[in-house]
Protein backbone atom coordinates (compact mmCIF):
# COMPACT_ATOMS: atom_id res chain seq x y z
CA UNK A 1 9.18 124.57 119.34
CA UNK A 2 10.64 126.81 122.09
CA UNK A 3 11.76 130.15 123.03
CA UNK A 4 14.78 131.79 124.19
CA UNK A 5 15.62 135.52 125.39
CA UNK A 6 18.05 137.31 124.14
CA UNK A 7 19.12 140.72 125.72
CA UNK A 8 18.77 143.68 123.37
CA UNK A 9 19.72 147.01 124.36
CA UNK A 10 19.24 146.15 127.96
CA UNK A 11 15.61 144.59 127.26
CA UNK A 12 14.86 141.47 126.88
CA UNK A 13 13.57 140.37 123.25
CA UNK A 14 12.35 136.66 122.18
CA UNK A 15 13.97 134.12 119.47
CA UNK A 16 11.47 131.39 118.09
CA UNK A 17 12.72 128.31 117.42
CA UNK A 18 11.61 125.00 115.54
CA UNK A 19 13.43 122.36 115.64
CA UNK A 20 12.40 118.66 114.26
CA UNK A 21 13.40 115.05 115.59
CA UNK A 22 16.54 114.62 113.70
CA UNK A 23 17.69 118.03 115.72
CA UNK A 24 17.64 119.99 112.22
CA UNK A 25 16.61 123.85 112.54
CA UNK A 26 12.85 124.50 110.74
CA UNK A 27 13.00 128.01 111.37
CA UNK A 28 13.62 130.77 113.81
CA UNK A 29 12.32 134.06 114.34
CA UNK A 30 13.52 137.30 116.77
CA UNK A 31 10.14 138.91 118.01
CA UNK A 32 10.28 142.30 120.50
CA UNK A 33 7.74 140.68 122.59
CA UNK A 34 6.23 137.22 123.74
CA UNK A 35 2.83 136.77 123.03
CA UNK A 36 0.41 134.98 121.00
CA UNK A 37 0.57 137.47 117.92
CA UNK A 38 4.17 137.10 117.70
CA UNK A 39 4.18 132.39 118.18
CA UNK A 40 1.42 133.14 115.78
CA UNK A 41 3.32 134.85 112.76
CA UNK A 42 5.98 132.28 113.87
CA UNK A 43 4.08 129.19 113.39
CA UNK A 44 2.54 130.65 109.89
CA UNK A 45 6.05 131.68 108.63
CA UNK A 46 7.31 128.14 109.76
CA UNK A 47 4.63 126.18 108.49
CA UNK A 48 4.42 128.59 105.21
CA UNK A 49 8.32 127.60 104.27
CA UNK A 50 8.23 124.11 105.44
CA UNK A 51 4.94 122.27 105.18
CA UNK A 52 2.36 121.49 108.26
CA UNK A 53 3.43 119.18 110.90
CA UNK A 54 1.37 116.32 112.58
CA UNK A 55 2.86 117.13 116.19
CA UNK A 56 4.46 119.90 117.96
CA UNK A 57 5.94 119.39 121.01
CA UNK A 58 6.48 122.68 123.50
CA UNK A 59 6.55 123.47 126.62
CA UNK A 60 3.87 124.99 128.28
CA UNK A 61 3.31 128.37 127.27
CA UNK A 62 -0.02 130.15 127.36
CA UNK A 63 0.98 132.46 124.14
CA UNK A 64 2.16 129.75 122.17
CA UNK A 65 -0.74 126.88 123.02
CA UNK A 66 -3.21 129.86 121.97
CA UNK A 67 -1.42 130.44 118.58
CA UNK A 68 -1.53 126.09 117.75
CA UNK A 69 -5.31 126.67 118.77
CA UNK A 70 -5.97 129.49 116.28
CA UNK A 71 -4.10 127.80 113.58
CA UNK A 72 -5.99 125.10 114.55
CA UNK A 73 -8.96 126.71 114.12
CA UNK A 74 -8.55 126.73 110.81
CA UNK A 75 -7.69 123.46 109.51
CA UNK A 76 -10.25 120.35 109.32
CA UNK A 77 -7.15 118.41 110.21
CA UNK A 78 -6.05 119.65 113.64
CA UNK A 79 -2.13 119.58 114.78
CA UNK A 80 -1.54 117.41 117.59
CA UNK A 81 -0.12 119.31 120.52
CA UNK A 82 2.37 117.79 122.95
CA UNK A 83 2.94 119.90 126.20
CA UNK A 84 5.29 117.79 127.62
CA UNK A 85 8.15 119.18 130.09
CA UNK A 86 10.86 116.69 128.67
CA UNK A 87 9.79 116.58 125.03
CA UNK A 88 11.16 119.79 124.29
CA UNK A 89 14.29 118.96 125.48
CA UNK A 90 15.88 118.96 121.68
CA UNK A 91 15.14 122.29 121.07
CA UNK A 92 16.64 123.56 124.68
CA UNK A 93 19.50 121.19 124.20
CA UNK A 94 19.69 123.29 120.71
CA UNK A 95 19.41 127.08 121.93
CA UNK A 96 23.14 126.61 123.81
CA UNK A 97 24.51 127.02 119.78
CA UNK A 98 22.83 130.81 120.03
CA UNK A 99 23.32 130.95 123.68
CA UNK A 100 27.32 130.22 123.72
CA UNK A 101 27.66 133.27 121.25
CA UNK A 102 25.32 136.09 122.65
CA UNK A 103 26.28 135.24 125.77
CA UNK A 104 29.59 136.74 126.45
CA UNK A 105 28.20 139.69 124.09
CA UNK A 106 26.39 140.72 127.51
CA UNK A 107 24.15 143.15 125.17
CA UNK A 108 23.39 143.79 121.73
CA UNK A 109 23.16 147.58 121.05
CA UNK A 110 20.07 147.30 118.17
CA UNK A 111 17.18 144.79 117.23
CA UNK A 112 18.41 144.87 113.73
CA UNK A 113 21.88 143.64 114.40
CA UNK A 114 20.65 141.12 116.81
CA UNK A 115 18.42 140.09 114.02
CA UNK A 116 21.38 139.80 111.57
CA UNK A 117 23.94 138.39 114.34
CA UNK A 118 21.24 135.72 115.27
CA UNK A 119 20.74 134.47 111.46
CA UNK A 120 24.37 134.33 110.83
CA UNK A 121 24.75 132.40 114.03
CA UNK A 122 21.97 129.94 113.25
CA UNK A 123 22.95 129.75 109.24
CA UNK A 124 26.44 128.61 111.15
CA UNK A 125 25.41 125.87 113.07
CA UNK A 126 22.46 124.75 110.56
CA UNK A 127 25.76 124.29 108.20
CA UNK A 128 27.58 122.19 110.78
CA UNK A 129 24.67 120.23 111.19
CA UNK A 130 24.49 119.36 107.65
CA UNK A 131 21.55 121.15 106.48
CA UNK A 132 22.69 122.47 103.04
CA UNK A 133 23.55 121.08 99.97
CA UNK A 134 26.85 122.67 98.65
CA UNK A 135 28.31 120.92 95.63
CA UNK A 136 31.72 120.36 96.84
CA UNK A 137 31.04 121.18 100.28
CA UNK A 138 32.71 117.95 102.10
CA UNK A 139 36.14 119.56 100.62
CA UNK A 140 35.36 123.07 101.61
CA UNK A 141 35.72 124.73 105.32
CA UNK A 142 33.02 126.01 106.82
CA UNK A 143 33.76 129.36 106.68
CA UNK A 144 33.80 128.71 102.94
CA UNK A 145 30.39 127.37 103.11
CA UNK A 146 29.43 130.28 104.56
CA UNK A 147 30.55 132.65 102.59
CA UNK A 148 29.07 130.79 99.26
CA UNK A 149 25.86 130.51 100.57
CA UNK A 150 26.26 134.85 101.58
CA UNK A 151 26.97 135.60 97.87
CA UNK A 152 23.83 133.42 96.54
CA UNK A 153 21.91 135.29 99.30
CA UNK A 154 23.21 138.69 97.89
CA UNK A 155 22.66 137.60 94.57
CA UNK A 156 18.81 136.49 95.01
């Protein structure tokens, strides 16, 4: 689990991410500020849509050590936390994906497209990664894979 910034109207705003040991995307999550509310909701939303881990490896980040401990709180079985420099480096190696296309943006002009912008872009490269099961999808671009999995999002 990491965090990246991401300029937004010339201020900077967060983007969560969760990423597991295969490199596969478990969630992300654009927050206005960085602190232990917002790795808080991110951990619960994460956790909520994809079950509770047994480690989580971050840097270390006062906000996001004191969300794991409130979570933590919680639970009678606690989630081991990892705050190792070098064992985040999965995650970092992954934020260059969001980083190569909001980069040369220079600044996104509202937190609801950068919202938007930043799902399409990680929907995009959780497809490349192989993520999603299309029927058919080894024959189909991924720009078609894309735009099948839009229409059963508008549809839902």
């Amino acid at each position: 689990m990491d965090e990246t910034d991401i300029n937004v109207k010339d201020v900077w705003k967060y983007l969560y991410r969760a990423v597991d040991k295969q490199g596969e995307t478990v969630d992300f999550l654009l927050t206005a500020k960085r602190d232990m509310a917002a790795a808080k909701r991110f951990f619960d939303m994460a956790i909520g849509a994809n079950g509770d881990p047994d480690k989580v490896a971050m840097d270390k980040s006062g906000a996001d050590k004191g969300a794991i401990d409130a979570i933590n709180a919680d639970r009678t079985v606690p989630i081991l936390v990892r705050e190792v420099k070098y064992l985040d480096n999965i995650v970092e190696q992954d934020h260059r994906a969001i980083k190569r296309v909001t980069r040369p943006m220079l600044n996104l002009k509202s937190f609801r497209a950068a919202g938007s912008l930043l799902a399409g872009t990680e929907l995009i490269h959780m497809i490349r990664k192989g993520q999603f099961a299309i029927d058919a999808a080894a024959a189909m671009s991924f720009t078609d894979q894309f735009s099948t999995l839009a229409g059963m999002i508008r549809a839902a």
